[in-house]
N, C-alpha and C. Protein backbone atom coordinates (compact mmCIF):
# COMPACT_ATOMS: atom_id res chain seq x y z
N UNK A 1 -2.89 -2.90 8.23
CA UNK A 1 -3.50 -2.32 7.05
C UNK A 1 -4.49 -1.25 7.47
N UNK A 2 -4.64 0.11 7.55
CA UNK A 2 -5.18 0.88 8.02
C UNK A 2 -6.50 1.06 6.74
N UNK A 3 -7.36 1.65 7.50
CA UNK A 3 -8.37 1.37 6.50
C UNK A 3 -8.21 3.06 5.72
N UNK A 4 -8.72 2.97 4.94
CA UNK A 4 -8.51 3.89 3.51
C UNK A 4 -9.83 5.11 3.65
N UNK A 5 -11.01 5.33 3.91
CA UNK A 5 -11.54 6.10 4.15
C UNK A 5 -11.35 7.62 4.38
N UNK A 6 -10.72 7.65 4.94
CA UNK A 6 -10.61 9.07 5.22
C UNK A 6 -9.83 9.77 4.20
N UNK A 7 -9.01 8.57 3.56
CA UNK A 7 -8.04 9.18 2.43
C UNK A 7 -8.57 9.26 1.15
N UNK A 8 -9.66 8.23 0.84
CA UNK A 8 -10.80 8.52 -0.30
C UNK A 8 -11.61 9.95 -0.47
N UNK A 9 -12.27 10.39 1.07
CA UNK A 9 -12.82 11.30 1.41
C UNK A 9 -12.46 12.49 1.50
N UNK A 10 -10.68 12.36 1.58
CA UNK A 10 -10.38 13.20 1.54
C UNK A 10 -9.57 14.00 0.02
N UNK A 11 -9.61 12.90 -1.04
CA UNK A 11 -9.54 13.19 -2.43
C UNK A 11 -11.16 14.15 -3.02
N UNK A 12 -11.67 12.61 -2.60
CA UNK A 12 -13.56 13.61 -3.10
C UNK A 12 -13.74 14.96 -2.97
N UNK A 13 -13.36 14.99 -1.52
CA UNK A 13 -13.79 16.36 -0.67
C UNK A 13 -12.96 17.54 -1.47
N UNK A 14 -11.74 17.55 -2.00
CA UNK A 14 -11.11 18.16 -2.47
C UNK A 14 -10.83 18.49 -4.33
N UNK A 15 -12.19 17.89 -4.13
CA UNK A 15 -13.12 17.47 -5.87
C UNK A 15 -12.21 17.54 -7.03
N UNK A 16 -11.03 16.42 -6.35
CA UNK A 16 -9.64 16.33 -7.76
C UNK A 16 -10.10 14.77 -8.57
N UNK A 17 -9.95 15.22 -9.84
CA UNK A 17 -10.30 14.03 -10.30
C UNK A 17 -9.08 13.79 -11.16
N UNK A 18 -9.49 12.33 -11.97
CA UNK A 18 -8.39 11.90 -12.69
C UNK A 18 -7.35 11.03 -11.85
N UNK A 19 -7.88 11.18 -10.48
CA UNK A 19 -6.71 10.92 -8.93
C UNK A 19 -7.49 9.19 -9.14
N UNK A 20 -5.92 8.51 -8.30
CA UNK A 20 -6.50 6.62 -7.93
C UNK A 20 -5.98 6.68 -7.06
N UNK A 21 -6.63 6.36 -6.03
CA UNK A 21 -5.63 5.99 -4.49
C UNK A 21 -5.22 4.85 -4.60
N UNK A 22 -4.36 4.35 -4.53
CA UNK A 22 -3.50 2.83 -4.96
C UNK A 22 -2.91 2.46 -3.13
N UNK A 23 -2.91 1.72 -2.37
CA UNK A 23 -2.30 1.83 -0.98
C UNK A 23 -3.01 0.05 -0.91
N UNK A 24 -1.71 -0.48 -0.08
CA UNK A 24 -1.55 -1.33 0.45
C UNK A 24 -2.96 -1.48 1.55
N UNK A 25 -3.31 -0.82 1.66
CA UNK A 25 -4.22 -0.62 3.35
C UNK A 25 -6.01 -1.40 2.59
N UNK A 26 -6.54 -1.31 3.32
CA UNK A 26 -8.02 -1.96 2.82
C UNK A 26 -9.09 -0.79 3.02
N UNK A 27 -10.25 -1.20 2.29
CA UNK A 27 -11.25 0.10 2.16
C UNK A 27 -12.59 -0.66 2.55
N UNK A 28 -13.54 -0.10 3.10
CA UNK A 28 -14.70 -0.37 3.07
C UNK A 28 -15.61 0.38 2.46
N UNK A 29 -16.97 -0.14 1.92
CA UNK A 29 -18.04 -0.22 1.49
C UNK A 29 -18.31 1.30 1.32
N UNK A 30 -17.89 1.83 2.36
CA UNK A 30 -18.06 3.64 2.15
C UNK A 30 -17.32 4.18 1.34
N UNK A 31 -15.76 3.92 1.35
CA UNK A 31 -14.82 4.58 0.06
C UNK A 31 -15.61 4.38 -0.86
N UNK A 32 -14.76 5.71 -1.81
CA UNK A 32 -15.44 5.85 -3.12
C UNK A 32 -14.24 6.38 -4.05
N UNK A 33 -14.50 6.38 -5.27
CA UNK A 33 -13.27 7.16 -6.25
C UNK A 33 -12.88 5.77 -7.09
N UNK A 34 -11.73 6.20 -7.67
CA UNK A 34 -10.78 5.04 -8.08
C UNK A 34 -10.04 4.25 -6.96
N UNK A 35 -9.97 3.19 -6.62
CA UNK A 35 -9.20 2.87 -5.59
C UNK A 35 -8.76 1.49 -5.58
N UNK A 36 -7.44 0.94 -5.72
CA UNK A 36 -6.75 -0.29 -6.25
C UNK A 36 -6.15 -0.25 -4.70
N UNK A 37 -6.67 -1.46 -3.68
CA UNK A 37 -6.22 -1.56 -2.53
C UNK A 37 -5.41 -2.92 -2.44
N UNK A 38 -4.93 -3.34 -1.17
CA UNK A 38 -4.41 -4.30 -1.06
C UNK A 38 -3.22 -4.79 -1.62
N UNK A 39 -2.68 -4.04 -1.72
CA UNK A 39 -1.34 -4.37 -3.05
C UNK A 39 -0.40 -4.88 -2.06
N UNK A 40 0.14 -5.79 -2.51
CA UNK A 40 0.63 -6.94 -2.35
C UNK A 40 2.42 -7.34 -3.38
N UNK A 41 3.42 -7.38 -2.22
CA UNK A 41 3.63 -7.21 -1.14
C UNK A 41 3.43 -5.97 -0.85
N UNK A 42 3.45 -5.47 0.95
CA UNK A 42 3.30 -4.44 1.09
C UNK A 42 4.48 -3.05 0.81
N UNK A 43 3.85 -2.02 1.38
CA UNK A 43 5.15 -0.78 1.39
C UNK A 43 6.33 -1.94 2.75
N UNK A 44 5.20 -1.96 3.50
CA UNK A 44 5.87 -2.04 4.70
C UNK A 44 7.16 -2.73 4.89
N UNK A 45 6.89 -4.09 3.78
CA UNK A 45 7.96 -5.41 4.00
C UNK A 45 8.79 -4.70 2.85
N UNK A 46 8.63 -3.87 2.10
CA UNK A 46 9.71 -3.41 1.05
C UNK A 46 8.92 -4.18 -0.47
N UNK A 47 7.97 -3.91 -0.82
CA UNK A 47 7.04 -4.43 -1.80
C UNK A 47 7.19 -3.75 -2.35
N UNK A 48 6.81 -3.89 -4.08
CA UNK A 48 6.95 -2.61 -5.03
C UNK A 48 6.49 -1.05 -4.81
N UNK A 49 5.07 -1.32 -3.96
CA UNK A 49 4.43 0.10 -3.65
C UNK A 49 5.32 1.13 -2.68
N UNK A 50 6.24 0.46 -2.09
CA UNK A 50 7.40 1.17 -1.38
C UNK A 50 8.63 2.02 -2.13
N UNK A 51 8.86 1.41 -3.28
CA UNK A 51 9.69 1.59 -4.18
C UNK A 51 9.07 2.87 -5.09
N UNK A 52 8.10 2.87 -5.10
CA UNK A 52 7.52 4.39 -6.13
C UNK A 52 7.57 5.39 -5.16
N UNK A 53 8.48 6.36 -6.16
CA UNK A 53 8.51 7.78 -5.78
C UNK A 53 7.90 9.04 -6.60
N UNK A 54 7.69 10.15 -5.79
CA UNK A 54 6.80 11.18 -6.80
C UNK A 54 7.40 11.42 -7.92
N UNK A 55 6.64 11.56 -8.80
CA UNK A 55 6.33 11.82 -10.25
C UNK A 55 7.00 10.83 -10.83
N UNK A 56 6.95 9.25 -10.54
CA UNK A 56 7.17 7.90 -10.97
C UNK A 56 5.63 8.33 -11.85
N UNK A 57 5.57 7.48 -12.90
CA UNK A 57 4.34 7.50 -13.60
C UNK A 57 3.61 5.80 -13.44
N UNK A 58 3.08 5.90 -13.25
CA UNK A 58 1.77 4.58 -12.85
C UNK A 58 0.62 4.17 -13.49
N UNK A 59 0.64 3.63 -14.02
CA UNK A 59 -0.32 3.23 -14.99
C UNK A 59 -0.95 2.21 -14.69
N UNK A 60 -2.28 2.00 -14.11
CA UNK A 60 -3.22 1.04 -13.83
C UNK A 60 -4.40 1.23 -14.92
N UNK A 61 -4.35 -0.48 -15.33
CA UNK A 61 -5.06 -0.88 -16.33
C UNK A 61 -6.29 -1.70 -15.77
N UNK A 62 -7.52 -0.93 -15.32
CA UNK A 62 -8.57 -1.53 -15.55
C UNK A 62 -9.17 -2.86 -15.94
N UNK A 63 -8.80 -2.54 -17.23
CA UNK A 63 -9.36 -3.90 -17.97
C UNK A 63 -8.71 -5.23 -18.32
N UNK A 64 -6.92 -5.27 -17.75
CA UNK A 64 -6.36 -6.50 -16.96
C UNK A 64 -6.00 -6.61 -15.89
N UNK A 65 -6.41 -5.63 -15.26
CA UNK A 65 -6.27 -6.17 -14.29
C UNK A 65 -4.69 -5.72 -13.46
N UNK A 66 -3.75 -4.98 -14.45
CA UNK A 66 -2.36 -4.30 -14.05
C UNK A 66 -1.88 -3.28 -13.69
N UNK A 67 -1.20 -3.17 -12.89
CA UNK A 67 -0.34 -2.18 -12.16
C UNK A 67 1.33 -1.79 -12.70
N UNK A 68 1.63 -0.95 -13.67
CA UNK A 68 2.85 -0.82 -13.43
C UNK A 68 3.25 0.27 -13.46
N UNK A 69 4.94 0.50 -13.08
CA UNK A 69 5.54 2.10 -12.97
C UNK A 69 6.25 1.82 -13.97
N UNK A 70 6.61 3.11 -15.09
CA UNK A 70 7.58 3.29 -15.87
C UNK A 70 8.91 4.01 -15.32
N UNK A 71 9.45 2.76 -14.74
CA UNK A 71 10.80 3.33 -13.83
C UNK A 71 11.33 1.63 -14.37
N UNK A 72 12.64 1.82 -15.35
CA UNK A 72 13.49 0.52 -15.33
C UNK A 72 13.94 -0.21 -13.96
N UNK A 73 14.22 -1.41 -14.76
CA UNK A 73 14.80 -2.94 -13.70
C UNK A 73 15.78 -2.32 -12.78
N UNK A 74 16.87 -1.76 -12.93
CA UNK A 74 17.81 -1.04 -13.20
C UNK A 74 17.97 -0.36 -11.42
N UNK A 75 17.06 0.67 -12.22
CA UNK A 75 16.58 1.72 -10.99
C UNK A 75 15.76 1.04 -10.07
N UNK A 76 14.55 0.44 -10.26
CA UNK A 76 14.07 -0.13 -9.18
C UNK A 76 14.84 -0.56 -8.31
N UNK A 77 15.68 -1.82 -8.24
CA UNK A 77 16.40 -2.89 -8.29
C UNK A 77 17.46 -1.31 -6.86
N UNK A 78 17.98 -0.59 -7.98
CA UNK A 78 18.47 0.24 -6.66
C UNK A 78 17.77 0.71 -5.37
N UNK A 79 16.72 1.26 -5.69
CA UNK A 79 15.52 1.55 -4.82
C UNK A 79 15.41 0.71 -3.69
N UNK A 80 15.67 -0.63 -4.04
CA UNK A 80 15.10 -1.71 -3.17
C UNK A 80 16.59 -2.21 -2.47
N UNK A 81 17.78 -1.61 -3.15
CA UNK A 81 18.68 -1.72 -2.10
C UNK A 81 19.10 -0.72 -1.37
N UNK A 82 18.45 0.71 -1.50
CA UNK A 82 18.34 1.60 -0.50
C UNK A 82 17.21 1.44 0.38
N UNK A 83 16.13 1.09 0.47
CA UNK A 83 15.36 0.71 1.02
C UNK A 83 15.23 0.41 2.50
N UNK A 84 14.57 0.66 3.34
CA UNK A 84 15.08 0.86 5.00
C UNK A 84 13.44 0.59 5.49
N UNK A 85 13.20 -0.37 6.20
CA UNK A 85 11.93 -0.79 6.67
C UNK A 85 11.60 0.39 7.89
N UNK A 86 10.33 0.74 7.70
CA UNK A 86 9.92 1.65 8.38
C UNK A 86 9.92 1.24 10.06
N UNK A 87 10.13 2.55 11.02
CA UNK A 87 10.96 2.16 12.19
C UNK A 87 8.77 1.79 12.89
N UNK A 88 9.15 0.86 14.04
CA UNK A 88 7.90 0.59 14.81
C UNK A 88 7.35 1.68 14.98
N UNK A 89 6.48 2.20 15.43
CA UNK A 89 6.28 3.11 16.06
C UNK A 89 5.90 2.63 18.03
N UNK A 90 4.79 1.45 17.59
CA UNK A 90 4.49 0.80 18.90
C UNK A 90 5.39 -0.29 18.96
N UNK A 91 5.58 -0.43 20.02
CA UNK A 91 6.84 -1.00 20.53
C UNK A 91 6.40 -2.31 21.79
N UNK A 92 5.06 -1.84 22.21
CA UNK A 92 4.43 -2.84 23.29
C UNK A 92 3.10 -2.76 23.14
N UNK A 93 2.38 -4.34 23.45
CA UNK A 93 0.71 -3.98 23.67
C UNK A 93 0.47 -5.05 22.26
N UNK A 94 -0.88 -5.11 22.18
CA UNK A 94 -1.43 -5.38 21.24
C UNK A 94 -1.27 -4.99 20.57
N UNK A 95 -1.19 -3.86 19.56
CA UNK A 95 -0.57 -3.48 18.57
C UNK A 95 0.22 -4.08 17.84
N UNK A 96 1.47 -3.72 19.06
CA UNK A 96 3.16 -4.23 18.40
C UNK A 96 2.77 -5.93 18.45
N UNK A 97 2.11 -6.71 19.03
CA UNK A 97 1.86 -8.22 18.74
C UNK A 97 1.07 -7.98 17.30
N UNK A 98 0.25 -7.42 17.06
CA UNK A 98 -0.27 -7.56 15.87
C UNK A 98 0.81 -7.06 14.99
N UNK A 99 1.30 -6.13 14.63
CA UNK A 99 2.85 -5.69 13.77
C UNK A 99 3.16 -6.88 13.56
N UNK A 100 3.68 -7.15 14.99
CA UNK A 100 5.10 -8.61 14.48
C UNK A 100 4.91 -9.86 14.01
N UNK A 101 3.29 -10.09 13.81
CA UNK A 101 2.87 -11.13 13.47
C UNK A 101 1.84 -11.16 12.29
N UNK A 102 1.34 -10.19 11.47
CA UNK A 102 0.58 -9.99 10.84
C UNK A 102 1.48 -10.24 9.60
N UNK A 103 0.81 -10.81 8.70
CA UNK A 103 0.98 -11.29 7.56
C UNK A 103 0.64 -10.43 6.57
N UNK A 104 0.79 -10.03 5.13
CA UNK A 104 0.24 -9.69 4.23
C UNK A 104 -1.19 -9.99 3.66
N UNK A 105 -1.69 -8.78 3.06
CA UNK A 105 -2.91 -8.92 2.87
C UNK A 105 -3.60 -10.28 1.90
N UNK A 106 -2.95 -11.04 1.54
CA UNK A 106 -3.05 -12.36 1.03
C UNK A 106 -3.60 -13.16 1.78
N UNK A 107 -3.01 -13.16 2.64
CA UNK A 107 -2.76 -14.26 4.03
C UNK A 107 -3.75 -13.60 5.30
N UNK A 108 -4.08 -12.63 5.25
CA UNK A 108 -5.03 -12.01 6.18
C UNK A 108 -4.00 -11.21 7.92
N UNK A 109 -5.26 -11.04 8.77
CA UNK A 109 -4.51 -11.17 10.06
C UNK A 109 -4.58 -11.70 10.60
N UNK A 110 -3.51 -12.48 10.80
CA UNK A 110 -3.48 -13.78 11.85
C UNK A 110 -2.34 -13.28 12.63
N UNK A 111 -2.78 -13.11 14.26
CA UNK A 111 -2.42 -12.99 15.18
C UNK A 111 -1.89 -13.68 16.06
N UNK A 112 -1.98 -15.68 15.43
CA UNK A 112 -2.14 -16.55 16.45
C UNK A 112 -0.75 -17.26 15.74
N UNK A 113 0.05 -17.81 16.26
CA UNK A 113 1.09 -18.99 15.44
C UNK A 113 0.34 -20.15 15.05
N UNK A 114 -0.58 -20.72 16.27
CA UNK A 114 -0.53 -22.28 16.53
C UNK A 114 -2.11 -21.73 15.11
C-alpha cells in the first residue's frame, strides 16, 4: 500500500478542486483534500477499484458512507474477466516477501505465516 502523499500534494499543488483521490494505498496525517483510502479489495487482487476506467463516473457519498460507479453488472462483470493482475515488479528481497504475503488493507501487513 504505498502511501498517498505525494499524490494529495500533488492535486493541491496544482490548485484543482472538486478532485477526490480514492486509491487503495494509505495516507498520513499530512495528506490533505478529499481522500477515500484503503479501498478494499484492492486494484491489485482485481477489486472493484481496478475495474474503473476513465470517465467511469464515481460518486462518493459522504454522508453514508458509499462508493459507487455508474457502469452496469453487465459491463463490470466483463471488466473483471478481462482483467490481468499486475506483473511483480520485484521479484527478490524483502519486498517481493512482503508482495507475496501481504494481505489486504483489512487484515493489515502481516509478513509472518506462523
Amino acid at each position: 500500500m504505498p502511501e498517498q502523499l505525494k499524490a494529495s500534494a500533488a492535486i493541491m499543488g496544482a490548485k484543482l478542486t472538486n478532485v477526490a483521490l480514492v486509491t487503495d494505498g494509505r495516507y498520513s496525517g499530512a495528506s490533505h483534500g478529499f481522500i477515500v483510502g484503503h479501498v478494499c479489495p484492492e486494484a491489485a487482487v482485481g477489486g472493484p477499484i481496478a475495474l474503473v476506467e476513465d470517465g467511469d463516473k464515481v460518486t462518493i457519498d459522504a454522508e453514508t458512507n458509499t462508493i459507487s460507479v455508474d457502469v452496469g453488472k453487465e459491463e463490470m462483470e466483463k471488466r473483471k474477466k478481462a482483467w490481468t493482475p499486475p506483473r511483480m515488479v520485484v521479484t527478490r528481497g524483502v519486498l517481493a516477501k512482503y508482495a507475496a504475503l501481504v494481505s489486504d488493507a483489512t487484515h493489515g501487513a502481516v509478513t509472518d505465516l506462523f
